[in-house]
PDB file of N, CA and C in Angstrom:
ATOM      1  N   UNK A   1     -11.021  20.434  -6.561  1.00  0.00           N
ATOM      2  CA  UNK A   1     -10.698  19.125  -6.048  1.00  0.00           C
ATOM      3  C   UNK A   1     -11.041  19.097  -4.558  1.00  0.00           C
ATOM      4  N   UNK A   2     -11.506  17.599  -4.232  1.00  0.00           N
ATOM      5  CA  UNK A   2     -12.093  17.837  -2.730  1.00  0.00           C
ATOM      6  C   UNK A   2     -11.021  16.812  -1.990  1.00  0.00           C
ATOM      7  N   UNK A   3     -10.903  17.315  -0.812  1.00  0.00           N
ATOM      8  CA  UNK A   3      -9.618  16.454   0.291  1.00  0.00           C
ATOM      9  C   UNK A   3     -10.180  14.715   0.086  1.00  0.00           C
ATOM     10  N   UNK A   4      -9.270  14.044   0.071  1.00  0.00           N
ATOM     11  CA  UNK A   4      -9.645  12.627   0.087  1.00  0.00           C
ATOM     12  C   UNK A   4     -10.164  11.920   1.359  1.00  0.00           C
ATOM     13  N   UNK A   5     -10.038  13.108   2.487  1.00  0.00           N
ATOM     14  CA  UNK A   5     -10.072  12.490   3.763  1.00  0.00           C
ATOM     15  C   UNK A   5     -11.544  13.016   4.488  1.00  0.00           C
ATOM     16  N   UNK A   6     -11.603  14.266   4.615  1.00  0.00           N
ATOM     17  CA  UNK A   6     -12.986  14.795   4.718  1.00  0.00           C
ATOM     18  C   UNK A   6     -14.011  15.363   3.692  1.00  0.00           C
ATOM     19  N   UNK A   7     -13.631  15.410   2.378  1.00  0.00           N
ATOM     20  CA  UNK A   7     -14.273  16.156   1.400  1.00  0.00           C
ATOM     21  C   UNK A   7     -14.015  17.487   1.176  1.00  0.00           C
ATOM     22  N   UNK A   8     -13.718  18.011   1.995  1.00  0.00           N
ATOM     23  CA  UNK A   8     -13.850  19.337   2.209  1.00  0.00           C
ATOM     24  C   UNK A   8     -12.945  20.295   1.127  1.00  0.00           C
ATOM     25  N   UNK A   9     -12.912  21.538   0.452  1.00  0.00           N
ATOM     26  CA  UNK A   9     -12.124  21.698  -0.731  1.00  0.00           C
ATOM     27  C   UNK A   9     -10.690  21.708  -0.216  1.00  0.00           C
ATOM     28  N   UNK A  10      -9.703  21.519  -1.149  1.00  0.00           N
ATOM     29  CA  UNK A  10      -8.528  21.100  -0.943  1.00  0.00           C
ATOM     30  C   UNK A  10      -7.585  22.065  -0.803  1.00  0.00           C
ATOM     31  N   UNK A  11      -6.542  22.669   0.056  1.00  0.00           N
ATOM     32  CA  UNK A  11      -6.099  23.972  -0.090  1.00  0.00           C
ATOM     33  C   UNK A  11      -4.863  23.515  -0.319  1.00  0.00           C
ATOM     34  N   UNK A  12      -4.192  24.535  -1.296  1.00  0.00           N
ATOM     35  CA  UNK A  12      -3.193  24.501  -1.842  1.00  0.00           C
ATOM     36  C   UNK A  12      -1.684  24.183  -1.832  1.00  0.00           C
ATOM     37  N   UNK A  13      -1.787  25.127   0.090  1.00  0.00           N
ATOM     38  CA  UNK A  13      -0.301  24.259   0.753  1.00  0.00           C
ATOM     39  C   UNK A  13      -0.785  22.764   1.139  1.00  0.00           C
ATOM     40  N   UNK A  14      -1.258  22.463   0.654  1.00  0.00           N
ATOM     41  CA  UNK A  14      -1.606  20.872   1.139  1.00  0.00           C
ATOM     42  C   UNK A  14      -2.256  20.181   0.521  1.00  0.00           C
ATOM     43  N   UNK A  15      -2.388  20.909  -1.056  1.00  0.00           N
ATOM     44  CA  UNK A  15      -2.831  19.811  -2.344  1.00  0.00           C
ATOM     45  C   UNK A  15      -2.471  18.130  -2.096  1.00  0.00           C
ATOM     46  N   UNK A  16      -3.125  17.425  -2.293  1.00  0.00           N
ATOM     47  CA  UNK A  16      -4.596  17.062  -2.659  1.00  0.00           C
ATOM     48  C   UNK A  16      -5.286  17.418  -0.947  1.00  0.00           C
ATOM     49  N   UNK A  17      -4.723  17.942  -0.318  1.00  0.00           N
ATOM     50  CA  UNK A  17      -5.523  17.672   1.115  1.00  0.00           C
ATOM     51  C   UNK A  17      -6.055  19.362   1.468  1.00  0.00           C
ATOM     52  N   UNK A  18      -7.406  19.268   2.568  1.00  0.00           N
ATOM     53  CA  UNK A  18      -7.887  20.393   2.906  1.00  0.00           C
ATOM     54  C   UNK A  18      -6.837  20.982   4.222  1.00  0.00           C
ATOM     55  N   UNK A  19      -6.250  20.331   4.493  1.00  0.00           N
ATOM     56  CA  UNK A  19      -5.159  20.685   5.863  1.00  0.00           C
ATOM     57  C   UNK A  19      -3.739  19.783   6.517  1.00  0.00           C
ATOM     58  N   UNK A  20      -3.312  20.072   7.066  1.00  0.00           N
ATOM     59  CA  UNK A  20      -1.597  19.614   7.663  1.00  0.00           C
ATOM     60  C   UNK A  20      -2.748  18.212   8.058  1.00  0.00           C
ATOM     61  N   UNK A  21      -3.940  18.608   9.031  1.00  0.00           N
ATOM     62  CA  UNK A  21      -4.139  17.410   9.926  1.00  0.00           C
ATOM     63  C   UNK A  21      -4.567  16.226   8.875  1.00  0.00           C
ATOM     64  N   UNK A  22      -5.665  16.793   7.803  1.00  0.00           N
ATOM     65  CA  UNK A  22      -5.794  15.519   7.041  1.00  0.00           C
ATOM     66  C   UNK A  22      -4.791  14.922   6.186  1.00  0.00           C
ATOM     67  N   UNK A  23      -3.741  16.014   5.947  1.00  0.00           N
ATOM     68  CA  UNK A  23      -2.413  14.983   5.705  1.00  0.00           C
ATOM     69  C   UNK A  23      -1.603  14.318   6.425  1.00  0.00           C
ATOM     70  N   UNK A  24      -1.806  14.777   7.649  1.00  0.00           N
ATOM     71  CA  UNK A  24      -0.971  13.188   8.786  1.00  0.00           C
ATOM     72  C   UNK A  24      -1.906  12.339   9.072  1.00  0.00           C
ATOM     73  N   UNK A  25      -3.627  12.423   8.937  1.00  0.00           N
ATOM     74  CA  UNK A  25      -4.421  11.740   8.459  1.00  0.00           C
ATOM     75  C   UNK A  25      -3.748  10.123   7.273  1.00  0.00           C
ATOM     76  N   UNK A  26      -3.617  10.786   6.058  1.00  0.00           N
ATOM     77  CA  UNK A  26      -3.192  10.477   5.533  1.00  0.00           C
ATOM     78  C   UNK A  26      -2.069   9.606   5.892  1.00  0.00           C
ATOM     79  N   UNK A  27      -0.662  10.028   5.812  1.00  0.00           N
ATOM     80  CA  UNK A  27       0.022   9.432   5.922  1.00  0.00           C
ATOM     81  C   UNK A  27       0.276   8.292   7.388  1.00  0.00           C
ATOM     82  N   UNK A  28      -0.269   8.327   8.196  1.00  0.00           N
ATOM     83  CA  UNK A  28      -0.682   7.509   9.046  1.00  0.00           C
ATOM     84  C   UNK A  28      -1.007   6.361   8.335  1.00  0.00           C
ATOM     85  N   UNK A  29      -2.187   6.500   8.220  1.00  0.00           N
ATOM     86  CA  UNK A  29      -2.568   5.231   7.137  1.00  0.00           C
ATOM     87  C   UNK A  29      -1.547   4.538   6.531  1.00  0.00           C
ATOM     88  N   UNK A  30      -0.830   5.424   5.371  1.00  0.00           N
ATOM     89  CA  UNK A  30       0.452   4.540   4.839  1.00  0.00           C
ATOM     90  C   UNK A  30       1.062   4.318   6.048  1.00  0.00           C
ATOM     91  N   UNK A  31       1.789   4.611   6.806  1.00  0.00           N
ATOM     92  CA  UNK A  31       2.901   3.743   7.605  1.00  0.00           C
ATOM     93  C   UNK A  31       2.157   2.884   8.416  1.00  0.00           C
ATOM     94  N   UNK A  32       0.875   3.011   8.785  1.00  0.00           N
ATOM     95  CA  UNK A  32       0.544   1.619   9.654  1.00  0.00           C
ATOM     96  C   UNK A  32      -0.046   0.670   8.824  1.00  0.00           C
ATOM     97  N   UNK A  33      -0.307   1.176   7.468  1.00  0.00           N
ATOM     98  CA  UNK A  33      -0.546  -0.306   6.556  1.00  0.00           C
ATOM     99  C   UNK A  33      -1.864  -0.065   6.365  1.00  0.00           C
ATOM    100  N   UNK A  34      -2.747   0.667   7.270  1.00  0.00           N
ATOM    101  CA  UNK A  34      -3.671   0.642   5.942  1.00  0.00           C
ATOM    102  C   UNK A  34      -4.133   0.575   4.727  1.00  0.00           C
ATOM    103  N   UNK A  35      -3.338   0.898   4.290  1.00  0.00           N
ATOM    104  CA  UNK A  35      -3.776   1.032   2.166  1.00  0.00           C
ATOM    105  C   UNK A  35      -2.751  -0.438   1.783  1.00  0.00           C
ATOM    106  N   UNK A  36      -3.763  -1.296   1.241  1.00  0.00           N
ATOM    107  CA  UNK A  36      -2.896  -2.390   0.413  1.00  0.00           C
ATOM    108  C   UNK A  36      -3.789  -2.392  -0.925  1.00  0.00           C
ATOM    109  N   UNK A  37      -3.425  -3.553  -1.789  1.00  0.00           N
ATOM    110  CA  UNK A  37      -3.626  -4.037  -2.573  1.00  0.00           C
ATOM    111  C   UNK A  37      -4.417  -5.633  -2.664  1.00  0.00           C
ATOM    112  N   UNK A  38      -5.204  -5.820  -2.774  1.00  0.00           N
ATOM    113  CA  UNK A  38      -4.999  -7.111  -2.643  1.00  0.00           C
ATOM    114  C   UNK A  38      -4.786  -7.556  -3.873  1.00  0.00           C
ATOM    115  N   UNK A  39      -3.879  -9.119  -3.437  1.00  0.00           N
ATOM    116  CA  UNK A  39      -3.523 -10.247  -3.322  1.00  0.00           C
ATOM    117  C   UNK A  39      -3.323 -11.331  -3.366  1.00  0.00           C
ATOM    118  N   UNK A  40      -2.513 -12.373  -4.289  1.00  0.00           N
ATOM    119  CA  UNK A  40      -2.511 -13.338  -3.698  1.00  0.00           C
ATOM    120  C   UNK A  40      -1.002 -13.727  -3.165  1.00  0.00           C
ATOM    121  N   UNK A  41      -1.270 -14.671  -2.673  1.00  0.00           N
ATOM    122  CA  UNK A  41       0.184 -14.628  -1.264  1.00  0.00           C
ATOM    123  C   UNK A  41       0.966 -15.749  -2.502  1.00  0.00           C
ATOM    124  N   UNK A  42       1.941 -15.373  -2.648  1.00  0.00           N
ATOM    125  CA  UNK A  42       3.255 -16.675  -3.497  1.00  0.00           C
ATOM    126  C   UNK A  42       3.417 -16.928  -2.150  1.00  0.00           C
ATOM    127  N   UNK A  43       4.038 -18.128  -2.435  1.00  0.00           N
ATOM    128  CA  UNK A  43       4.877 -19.678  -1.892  1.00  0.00           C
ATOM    129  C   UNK A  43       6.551 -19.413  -1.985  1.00  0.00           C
ATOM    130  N   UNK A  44       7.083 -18.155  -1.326  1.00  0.00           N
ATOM    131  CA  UNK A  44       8.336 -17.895  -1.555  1.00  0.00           C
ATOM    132  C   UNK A  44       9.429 -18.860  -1.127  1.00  0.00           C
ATOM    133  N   UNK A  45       9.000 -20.060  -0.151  1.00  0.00           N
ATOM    134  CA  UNK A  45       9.751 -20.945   0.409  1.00  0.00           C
ATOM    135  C   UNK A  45      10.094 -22.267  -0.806  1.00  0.00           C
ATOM    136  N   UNK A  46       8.815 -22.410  -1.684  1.00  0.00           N
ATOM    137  CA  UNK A  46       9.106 -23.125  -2.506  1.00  0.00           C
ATOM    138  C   UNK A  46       8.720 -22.694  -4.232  1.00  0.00           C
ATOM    139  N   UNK A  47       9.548 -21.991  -4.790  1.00  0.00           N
ATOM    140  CA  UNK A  47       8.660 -21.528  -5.803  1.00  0.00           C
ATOM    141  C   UNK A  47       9.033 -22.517  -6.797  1.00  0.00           C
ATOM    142  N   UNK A  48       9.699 -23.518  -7.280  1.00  0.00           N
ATOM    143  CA  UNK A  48       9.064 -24.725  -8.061  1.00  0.00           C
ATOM    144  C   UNK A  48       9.295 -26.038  -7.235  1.00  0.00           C
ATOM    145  N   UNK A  49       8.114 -26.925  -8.565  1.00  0.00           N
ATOM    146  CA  UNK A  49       8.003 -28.102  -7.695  1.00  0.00           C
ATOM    147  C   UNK A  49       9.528 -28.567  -7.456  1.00  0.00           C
ATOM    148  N   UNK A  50       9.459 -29.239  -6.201  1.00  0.00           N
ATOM    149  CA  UNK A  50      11.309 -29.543  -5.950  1.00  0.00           C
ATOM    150  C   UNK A  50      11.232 -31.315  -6.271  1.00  0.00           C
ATOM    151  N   UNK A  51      10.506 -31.853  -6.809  1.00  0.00           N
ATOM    152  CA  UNK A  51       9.942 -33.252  -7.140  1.00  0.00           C
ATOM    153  C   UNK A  51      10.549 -33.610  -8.336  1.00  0.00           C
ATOM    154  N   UNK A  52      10.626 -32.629  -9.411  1.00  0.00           N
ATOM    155  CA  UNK A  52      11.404 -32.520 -10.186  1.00  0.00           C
ATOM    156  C   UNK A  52      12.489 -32.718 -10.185  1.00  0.00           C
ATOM    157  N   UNK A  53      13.624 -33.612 -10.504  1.00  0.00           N
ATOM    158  CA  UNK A  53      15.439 -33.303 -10.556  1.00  0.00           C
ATOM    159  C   UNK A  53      15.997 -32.045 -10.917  1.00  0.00           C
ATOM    160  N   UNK A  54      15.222 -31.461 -12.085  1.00  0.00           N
ATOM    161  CA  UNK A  54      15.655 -30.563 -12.946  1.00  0.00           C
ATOM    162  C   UNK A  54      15.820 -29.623 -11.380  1.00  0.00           C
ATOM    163  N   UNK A  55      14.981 -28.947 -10.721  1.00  0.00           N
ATOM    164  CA  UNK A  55      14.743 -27.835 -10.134  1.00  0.00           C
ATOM    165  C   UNK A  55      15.248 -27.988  -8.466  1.00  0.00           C
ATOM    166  N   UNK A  56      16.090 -29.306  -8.193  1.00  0.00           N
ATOM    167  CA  UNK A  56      16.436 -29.923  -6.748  1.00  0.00           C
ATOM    168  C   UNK A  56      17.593 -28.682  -6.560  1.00  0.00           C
ATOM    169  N   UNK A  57      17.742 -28.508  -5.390  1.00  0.00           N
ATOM    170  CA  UNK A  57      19.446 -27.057  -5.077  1.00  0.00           C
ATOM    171  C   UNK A  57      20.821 -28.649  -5.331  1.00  0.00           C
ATOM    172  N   UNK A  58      21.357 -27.974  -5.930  1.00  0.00           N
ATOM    173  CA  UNK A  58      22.880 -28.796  -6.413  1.00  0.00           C
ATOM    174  C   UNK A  58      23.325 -28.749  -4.813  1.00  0.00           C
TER     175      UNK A  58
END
């Protein structure tokens, strides 16, 4: 298996990674948000039509 970050083969105390550095490599990324998913953005302010009676807040 090769490191996800440089290629390089992956050593063992640091499976999937070739070293400590390409695993704070790594996890960097996750905490500043690099790695998403995309997306689409919901409407959390209105999630049904409020035009409706049925769906108005009592």
């Amino acid at each position: 298996m090769s490191c996800p970050i440089c290629g390089r083969k992956a050593d063992e105390k640091y499976k999937p990674f070739c070293s400590r550095r390409c695993a704070d490599i790594d996890l960097g990324k996750w905490l500043t948000g690099s790695y998403t998913i995309p997306a689409e953005a919901i409407d959390d302010e209105n999630p049904e039509d409020l035009s409706d009676p049925k769906h108005r807040p009592q």
